[in-house]
N, C-alpha and C. Protein backbone atom coordinates (compact mmCIF):
# COMPACT_ATOMS: atom_id res chain seq x y z
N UNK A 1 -3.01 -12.88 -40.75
CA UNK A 1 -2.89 -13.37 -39.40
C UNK A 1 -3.95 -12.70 -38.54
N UNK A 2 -4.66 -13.56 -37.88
CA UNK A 2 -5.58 -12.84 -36.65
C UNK A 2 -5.02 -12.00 -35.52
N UNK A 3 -5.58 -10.93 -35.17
CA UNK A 3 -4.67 -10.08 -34.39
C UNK A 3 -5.11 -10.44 -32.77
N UNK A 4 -6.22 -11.92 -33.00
CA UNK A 4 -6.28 -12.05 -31.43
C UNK A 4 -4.89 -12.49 -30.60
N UNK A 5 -4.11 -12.86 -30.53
CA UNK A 5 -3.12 -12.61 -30.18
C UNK A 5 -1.84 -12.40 -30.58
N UNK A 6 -2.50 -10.96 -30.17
CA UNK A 6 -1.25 -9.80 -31.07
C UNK A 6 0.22 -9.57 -30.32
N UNK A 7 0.13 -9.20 -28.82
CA UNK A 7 0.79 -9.36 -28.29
C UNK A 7 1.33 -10.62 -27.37
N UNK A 8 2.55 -11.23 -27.22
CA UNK A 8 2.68 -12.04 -26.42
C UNK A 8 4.36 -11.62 -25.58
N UNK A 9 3.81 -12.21 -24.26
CA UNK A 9 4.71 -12.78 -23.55
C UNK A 9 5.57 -14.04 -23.66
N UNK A 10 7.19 -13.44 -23.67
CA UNK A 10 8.32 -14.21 -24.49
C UNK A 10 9.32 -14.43 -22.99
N UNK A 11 9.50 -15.14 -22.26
CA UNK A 11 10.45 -15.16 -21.28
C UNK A 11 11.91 -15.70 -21.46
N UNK A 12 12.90 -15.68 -20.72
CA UNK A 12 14.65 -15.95 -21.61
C UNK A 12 14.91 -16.18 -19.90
N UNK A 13 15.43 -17.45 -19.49
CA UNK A 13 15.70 -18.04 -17.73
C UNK A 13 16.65 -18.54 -17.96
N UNK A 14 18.19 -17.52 -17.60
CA UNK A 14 19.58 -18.50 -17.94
C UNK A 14 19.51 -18.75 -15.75
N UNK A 15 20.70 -19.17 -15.54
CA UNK A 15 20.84 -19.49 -13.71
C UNK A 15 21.07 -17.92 -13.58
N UNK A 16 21.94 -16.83 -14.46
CA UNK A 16 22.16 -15.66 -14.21
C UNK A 16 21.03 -14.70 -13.97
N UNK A 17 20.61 -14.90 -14.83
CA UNK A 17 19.30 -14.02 -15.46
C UNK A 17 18.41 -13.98 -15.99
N UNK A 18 17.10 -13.30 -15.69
CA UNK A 18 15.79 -13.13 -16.40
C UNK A 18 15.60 -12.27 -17.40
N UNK A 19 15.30 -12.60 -18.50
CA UNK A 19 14.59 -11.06 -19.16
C UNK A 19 12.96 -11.86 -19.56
N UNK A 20 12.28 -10.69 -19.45
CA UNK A 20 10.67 -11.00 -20.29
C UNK A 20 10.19 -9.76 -21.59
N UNK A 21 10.14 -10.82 -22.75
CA UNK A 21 9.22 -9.35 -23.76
C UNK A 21 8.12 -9.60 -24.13
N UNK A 22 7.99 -8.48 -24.21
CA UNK A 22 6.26 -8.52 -25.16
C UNK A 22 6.58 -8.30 -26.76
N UNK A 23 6.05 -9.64 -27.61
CA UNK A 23 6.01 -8.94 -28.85
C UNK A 23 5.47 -9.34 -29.54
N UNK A 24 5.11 -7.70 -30.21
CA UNK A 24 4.42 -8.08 -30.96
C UNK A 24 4.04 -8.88 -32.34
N UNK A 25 3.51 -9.76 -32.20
CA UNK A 25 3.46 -10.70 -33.85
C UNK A 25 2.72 -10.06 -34.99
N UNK A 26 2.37 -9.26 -34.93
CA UNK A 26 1.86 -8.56 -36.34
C UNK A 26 3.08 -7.82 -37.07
N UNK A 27 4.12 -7.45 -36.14
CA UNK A 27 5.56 -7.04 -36.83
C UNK A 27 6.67 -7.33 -36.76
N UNK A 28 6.07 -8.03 -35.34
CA UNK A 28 7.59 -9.31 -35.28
C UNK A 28 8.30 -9.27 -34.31
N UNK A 29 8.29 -7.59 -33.97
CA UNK A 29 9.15 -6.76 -32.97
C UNK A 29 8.95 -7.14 -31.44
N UNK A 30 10.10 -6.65 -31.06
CA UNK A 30 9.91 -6.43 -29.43
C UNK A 30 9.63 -5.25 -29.03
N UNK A 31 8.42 -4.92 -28.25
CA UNK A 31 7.79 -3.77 -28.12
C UNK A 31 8.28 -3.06 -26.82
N UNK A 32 8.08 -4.32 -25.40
CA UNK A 32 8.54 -3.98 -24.58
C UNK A 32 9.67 -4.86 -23.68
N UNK A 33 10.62 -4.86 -23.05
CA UNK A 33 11.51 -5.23 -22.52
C UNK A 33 11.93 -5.11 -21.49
N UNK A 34 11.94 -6.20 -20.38
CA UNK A 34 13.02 -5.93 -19.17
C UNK A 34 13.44 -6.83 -18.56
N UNK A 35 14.59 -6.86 -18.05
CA UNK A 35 15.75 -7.86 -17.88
C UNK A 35 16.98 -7.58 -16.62
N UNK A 36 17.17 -8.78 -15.63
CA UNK A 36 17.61 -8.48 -14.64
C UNK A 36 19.50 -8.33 -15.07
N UNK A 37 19.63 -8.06 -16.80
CA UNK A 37 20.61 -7.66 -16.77
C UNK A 37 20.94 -6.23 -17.19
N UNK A 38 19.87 -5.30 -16.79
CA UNK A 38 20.18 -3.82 -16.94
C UNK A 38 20.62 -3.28 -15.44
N UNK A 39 21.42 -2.50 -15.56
CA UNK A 39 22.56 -2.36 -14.61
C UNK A 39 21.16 -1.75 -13.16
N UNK A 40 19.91 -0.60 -13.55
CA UNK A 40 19.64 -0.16 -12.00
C UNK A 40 18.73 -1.18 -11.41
N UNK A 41 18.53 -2.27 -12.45
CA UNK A 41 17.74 -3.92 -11.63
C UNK A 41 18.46 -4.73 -10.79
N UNK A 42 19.92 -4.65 -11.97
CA UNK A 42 20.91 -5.45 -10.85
C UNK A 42 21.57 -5.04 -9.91
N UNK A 43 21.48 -3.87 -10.12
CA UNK A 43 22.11 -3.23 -8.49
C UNK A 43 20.95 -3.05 -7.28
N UNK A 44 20.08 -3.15 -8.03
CA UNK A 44 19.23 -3.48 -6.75
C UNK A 44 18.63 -4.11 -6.07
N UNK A 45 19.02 -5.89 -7.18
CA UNK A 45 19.10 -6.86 -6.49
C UNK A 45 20.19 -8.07 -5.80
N UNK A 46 20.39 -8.78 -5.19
CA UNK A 46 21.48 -9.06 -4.70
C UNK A 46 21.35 -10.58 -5.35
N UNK A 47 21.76 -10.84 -6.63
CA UNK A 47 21.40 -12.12 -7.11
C UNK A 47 22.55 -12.88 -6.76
N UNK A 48 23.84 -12.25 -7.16
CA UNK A 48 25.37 -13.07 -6.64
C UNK A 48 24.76 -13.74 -7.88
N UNK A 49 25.32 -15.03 -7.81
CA UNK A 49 25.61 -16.33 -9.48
C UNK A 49 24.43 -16.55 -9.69
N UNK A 50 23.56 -16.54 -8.83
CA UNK A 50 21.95 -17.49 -9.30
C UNK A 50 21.13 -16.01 -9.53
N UNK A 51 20.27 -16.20 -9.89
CA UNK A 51 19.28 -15.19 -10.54
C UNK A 51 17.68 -15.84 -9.03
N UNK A 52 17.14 -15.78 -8.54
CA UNK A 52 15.82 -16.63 -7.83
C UNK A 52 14.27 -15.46 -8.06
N UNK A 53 13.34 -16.21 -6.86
CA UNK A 53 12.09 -15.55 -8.23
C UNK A 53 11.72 -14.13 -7.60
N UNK A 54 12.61 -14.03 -6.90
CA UNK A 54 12.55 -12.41 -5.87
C UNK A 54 13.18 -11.17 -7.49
N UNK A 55 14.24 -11.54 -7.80
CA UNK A 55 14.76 -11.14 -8.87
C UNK A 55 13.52 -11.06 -10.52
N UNK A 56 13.13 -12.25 -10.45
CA UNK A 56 12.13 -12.22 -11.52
C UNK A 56 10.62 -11.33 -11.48
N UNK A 57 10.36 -11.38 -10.01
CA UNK A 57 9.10 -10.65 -10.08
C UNK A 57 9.78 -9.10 -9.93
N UNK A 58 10.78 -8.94 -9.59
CA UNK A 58 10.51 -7.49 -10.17
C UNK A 58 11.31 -7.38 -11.40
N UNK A 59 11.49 -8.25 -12.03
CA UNK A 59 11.17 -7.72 -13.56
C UNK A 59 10.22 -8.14 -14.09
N UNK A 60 9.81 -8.72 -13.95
CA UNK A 60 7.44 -8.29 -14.04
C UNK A 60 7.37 -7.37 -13.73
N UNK A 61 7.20 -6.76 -12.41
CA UNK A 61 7.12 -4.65 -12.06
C UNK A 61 7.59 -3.89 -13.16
N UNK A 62 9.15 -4.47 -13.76
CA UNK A 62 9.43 -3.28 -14.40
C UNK A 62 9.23 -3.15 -15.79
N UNK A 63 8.51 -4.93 -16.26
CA UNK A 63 7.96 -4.86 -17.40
C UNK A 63 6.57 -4.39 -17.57
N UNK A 64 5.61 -4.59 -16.09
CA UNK A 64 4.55 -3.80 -16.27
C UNK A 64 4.33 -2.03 -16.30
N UNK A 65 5.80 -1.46 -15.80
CA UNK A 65 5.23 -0.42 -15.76
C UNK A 65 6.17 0.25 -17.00
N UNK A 66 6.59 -0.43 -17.76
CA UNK A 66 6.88 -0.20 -19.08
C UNK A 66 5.50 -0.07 -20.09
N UNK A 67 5.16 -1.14 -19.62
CA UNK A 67 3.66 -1.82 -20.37
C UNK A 67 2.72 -0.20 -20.12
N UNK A 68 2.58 0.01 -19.14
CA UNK A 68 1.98 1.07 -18.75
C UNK A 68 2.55 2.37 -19.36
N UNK A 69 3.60 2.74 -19.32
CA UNK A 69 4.26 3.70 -19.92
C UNK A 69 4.16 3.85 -21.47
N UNK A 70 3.79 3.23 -22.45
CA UNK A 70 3.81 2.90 -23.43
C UNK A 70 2.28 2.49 -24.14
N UNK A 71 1.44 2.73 -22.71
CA UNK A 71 0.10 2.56 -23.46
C UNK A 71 -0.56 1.19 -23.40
N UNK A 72 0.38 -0.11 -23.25
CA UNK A 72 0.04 -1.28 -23.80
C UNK A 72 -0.53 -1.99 -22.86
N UNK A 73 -0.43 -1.58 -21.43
CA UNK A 73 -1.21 -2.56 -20.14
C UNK A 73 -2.56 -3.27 -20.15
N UNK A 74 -3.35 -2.42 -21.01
CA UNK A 74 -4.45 -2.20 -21.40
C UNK A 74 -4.80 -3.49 -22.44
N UNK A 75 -4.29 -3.25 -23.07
CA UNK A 75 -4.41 -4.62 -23.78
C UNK A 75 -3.87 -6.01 -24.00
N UNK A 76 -4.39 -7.07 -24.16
CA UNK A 76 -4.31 -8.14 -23.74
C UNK A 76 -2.99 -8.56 -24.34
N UNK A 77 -1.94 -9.52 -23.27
CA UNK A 77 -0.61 -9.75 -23.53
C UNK A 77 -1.12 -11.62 -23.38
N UNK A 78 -0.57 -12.08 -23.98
CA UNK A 78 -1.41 -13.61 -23.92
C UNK A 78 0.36 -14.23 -23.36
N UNK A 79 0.03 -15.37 -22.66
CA UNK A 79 1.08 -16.00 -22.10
C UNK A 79 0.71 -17.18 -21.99
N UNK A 80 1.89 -18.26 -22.22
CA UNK A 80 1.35 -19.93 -22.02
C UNK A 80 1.97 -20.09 -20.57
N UNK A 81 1.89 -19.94 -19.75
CA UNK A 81 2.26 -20.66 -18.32
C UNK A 81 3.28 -21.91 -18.71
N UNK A 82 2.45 -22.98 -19.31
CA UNK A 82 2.30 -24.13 -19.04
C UNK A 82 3.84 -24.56 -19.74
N UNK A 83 3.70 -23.61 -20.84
CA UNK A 83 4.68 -23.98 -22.73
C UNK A 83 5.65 -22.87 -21.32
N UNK A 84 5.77 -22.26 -21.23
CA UNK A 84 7.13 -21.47 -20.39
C UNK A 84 7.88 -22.32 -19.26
N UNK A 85 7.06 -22.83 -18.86
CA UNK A 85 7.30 -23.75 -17.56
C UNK A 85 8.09 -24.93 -17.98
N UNK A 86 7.49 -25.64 -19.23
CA UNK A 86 8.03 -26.69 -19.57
C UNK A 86 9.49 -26.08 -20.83
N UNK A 87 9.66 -25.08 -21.37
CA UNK A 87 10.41 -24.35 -21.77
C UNK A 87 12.04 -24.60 -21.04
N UNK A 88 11.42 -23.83 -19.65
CA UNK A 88 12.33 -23.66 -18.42
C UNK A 88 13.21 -24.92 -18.18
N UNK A 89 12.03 -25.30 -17.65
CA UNK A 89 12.57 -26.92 -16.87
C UNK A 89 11.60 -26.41 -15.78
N UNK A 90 11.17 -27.35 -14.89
CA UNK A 90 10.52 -27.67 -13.79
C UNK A 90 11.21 -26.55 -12.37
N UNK A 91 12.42 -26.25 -12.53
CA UNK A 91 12.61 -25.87 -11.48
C UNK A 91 12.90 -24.31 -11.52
N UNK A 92 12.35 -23.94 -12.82
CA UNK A 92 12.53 -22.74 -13.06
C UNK A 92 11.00 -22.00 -12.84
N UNK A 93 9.79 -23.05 -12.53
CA UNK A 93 8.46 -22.56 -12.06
C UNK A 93 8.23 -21.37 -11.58
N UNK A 94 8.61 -21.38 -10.38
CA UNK A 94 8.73 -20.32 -9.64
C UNK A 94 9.22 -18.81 -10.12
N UNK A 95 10.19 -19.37 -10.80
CA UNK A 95 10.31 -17.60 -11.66
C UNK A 95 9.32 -17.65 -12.55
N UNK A 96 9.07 -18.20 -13.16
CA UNK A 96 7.89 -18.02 -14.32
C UNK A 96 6.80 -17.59 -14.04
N UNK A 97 6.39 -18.15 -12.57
CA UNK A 97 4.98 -18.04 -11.94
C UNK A 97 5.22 -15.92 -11.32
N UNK A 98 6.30 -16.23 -10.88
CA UNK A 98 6.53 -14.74 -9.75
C UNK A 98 6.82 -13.72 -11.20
N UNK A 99 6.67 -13.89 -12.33
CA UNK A 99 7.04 -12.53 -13.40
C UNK A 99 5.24 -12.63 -13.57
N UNK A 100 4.43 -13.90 -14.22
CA UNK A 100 3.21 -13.80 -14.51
C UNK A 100 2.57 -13.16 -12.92
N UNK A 101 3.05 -13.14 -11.50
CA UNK A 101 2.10 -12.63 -10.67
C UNK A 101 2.32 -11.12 -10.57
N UNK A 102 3.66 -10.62 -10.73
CA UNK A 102 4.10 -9.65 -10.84
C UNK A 102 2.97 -8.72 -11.70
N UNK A 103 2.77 -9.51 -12.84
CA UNK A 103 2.12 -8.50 -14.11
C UNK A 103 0.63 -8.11 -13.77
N UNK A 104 0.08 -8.95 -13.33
CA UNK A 104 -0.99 -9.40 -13.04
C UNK A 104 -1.66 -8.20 -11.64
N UNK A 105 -0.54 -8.21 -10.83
CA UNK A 105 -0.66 -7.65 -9.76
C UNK A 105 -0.54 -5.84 -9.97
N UNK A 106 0.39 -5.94 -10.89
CA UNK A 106 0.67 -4.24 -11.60
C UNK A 106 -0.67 -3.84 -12.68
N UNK A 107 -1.73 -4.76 -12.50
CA UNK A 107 -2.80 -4.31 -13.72
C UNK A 107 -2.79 -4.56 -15.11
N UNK A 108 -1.57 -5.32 -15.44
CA UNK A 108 -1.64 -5.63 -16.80
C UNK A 108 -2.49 -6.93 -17.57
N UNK A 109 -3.23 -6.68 -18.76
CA UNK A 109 -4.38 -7.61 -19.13
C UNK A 109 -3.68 -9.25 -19.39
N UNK A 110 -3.12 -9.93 -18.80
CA UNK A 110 -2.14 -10.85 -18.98
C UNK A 110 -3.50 -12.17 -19.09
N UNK A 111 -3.80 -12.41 -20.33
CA UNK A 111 -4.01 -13.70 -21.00
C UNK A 111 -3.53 -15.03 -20.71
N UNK A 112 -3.71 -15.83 -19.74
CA UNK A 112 -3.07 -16.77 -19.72
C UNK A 112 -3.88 -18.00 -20.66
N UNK A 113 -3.21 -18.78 -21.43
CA UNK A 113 -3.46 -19.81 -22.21
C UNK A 113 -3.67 -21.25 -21.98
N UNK A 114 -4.68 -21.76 -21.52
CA UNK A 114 -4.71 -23.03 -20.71
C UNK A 114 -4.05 -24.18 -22.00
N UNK A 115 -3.73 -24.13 -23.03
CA UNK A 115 -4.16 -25.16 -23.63
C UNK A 115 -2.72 -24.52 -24.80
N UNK A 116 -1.62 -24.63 -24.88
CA UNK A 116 -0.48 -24.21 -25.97
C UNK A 116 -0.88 -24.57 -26.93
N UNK A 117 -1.14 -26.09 -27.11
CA UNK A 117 -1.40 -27.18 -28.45
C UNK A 117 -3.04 -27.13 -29.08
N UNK A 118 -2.87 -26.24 -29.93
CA UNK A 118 -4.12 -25.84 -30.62
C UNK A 118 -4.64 -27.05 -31.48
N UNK A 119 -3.88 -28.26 -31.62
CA UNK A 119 -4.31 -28.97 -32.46
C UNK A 119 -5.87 -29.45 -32.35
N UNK A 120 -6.88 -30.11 -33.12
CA UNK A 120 -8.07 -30.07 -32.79
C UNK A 120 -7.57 -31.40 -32.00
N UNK A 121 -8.49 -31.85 -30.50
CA UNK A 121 -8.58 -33.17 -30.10
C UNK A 121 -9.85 -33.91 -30.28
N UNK A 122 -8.81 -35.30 -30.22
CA UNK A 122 -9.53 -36.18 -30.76
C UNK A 122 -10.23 -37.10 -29.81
C-alpha cells in the first residue's frame, strides 16, 4: 500500500454527537480521537438533544491539539469534504465544514481531496 495517504480523517454525525479520527491505514488503527461524547467537551458545551457546528468545531480544537500532542499535526491528514458531506446528509455540512476549519485553523496539515472517486475519467 502507498503511504501517500497514510493518515486519514474519519468523521461519526449522530443528531447527539460528533466524534472525528485520524487513522491510520498502514495499521488500521485509530491514532487519534475526539468526540463530543467525553464528559469535559460535554460539559462544556450546552448541546441539550441536538449536537450543532459550535459543538463540532471544538472537537476539531481538541482533535488538533491531540494531533499536536502526539507529534502528528505535522503531517498530512487527508480528508474528502465532499465523500463526508454526502456521508452526512446535506444538512449535516456545517458540522463537517466547522471540524475541517477548526483543524485547519489549529495548524494541522489537513489534505483536502477534491475528487473521492479515483476511477480514471472518461
Amino acid at each position: 500500500m502507498s503511504l501517500a495517504k497514510r493518515y486519514v480523517l474519519r468523521l461519526f454525525i449522530s443528531l447527539k454527537y460528533v466524534t472525528a479520527n485520524v487513522v491510520d491505514r498502514q495499521s488500521g488503527r485509530v491514532v487519534v480521537t475526539a468526540s463530543s461524547v467525553e464528559k469535559p467537551l460535554r460539559d462544556g458545551l450546552e448541546c441539550g438533544r441536538t449536537c450543532n457546528a459550535k459543538a463540532a468545531a471544538a472537537v476539531g480544537e481538541v482533535l488538533a491539539m491531540r494531533l499536536k500532542v502526539d507529534g502528528l499535526a505535522r503531517e498530512p491528514i487527508h480528508a474528502d469534504a465532499a465523500k463526508e458531506v454526502e456521508k452526512k446528509g446535506f444538512k449535516n455540512r456545517t458540522k463537517v465544514l466547522a471540524i475541517l476549519d477548526a483543524l485547519r485553523g489549529h495548524g494541522v496539515n489537513l489534505r483536502l481531496d477534491d475528487d473521492g472517486d479515483h476511477r480514471p475519467h472518461v
